[in-house]
C-alpha atoms as a PDB file:
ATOM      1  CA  UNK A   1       0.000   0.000   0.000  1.00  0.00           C
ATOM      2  CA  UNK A   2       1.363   3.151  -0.809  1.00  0.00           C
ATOM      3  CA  UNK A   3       2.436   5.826   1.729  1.00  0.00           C
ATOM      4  CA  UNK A   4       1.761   9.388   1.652  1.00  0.00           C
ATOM      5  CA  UNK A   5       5.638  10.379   1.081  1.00  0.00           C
ATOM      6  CA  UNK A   6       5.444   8.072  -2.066  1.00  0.00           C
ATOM      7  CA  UNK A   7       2.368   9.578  -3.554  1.00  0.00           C
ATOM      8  CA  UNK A   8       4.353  13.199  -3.029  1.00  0.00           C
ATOM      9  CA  UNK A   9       7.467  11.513  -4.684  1.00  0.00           C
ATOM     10  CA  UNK A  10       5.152  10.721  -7.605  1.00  0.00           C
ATOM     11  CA  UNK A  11       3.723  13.840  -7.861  1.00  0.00           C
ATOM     12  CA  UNK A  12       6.852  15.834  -7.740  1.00  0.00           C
ATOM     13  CA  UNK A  13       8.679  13.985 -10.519  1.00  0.00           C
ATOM     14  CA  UNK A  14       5.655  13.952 -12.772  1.00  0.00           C
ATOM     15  CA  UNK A  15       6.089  17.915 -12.022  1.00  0.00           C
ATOM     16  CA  UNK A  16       9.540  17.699 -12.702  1.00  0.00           C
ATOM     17  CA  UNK A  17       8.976  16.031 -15.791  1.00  0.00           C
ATOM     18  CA  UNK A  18       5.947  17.880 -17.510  1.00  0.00           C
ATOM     19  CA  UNK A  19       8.098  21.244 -16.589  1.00  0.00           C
ATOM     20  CA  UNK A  20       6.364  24.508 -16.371  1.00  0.00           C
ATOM     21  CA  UNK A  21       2.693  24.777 -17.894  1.00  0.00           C
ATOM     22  CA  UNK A  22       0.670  27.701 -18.750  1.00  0.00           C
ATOM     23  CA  UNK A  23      -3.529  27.301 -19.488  1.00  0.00           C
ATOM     24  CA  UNK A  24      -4.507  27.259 -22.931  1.00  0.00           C
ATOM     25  CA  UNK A  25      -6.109  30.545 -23.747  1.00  0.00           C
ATOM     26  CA  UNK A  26      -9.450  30.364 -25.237  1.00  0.00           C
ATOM     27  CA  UNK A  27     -10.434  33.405 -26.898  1.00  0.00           C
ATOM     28  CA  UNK A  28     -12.758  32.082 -29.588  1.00  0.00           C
ATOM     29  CA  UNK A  29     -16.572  31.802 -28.338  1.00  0.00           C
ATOM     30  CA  UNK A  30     -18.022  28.140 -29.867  1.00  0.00           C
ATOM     31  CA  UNK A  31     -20.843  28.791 -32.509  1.00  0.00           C
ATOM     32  CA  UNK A  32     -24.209  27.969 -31.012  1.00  0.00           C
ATOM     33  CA  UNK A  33     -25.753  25.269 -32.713  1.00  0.00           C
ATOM     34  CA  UNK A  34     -29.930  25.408 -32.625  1.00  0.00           C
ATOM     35  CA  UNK A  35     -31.518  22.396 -31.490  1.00  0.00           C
ATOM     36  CA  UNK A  36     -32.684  20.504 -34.566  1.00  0.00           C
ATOM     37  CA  UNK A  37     -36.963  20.178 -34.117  1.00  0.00           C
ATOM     38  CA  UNK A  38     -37.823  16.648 -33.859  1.00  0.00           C
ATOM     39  CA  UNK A  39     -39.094  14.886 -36.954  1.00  0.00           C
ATOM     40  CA  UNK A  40     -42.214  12.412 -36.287  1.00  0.00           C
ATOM     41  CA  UNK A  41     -40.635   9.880 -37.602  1.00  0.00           C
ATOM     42  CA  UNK A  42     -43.196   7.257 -37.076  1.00  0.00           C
ATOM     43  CA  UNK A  43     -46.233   9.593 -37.953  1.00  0.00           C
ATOM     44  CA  UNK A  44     -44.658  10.139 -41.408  1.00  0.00           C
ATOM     45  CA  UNK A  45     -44.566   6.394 -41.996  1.00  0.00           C
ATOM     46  CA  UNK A  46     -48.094   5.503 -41.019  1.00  0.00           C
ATOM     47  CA  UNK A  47     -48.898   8.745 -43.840  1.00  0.00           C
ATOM     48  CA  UNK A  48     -46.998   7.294 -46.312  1.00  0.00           C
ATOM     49  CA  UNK A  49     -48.075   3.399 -45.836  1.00  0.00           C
ATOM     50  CA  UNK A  50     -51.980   4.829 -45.727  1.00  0.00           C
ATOM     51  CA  UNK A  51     -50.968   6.737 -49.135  1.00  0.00           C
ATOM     52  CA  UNK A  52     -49.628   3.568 -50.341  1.00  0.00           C
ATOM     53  CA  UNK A  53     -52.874   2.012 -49.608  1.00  0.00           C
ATOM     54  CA  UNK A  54     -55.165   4.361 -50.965  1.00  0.00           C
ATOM     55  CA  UNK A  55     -53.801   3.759 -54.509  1.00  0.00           C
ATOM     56  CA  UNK A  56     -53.024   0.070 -54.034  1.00  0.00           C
ATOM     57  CA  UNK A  57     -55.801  -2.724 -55.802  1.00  0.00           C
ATOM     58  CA  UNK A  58     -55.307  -4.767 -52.736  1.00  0.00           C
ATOM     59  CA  UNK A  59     -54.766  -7.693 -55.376  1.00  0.00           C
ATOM     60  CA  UNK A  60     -52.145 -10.064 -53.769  1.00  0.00           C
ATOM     61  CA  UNK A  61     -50.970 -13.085 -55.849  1.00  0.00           C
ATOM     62  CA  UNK A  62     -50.214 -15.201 -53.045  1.00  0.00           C
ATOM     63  CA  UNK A  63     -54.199 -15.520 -52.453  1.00  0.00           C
ATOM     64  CA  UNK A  64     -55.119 -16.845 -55.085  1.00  0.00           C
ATOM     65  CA  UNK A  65     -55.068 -20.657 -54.904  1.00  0.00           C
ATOM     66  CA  UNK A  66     -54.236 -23.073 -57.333  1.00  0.00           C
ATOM     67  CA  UNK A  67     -56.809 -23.821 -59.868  1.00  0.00           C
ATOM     68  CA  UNK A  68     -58.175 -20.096 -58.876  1.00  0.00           C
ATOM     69  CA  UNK A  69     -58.986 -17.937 -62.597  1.00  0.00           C
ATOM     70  CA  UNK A  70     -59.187 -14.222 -61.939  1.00  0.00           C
ATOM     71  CA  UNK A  71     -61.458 -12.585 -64.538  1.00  0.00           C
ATOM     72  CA  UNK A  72     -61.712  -8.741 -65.672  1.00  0.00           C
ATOM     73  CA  UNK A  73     -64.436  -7.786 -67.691  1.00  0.00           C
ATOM     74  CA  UNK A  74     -65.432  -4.213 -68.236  1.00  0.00           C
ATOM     75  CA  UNK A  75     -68.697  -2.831 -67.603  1.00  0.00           C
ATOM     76  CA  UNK A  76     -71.514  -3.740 -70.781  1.00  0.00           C
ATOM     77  CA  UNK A  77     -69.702  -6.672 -72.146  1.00  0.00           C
ATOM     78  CA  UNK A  78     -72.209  -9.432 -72.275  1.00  0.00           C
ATOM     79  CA  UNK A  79     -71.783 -13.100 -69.525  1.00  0.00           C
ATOM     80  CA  UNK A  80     -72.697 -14.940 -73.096  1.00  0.00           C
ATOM     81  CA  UNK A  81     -69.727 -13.633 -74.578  1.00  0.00           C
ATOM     82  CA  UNK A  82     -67.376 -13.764 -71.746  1.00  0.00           C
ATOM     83  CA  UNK A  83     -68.928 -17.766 -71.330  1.00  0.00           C
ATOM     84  CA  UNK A  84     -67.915 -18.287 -75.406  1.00  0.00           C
ATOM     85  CA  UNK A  85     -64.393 -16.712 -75.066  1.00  0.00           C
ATOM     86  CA  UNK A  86     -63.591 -19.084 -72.190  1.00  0.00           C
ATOM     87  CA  UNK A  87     -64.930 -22.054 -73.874  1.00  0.00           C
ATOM     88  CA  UNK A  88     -62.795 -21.263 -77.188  1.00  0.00           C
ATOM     89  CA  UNK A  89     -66.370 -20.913 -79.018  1.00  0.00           C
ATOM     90  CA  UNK A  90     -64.645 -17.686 -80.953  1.00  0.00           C
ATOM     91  CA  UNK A  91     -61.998 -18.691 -83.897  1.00  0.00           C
ATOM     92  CA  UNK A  92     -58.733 -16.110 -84.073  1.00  0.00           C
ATOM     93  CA  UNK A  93     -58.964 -14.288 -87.270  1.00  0.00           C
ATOM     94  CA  UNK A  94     -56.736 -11.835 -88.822  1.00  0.00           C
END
């Protein structure tokens, strides 16, 4: 355990060594920086997934099961006709 004449030994050769010091003058004032506002991070995503919603189909391949035939017909195009196209009723001319 060190004694109290060994910890003033220390300290007067690290004195010795270091030599004479002066403080550092400081004459230059830091900028001051403004606090950055806080972005709502999370806010912003829940906008931007209920954008992506709004102009999504909601069509997901993944639900459709095997076997499954998804159909598009627009409006005033007759069931007959859609029921001959999928039967092959309807020959390919050009």
């Amino acid at each position: 355990m060190p004694t109290d004449n060994q910890d003033d030994d220390e300290t007067n050769l690290f004195r010795k060594t270091v030599g004479k010091i002066r403080p550092v003058k400081q004459d230059k004032i830091p900028p001051h920086r403004q606090a950055r506002k806080p972005v709502p991070e999370q806010t912003l995503r829940d906008h931007q997934e209920i954008m992506n919603n709004l102009l999504s189909d909601e069509f997901e391949p993944a639900e459709i099961e095997t076997g499954e035939e998804l159909l598009y017909t627009r409006p005033g195009l007759q069931h007959t006709v859609i029921r001959k196209l999928r039967r092959g009723q309807y020959a390919i001319e050009a």
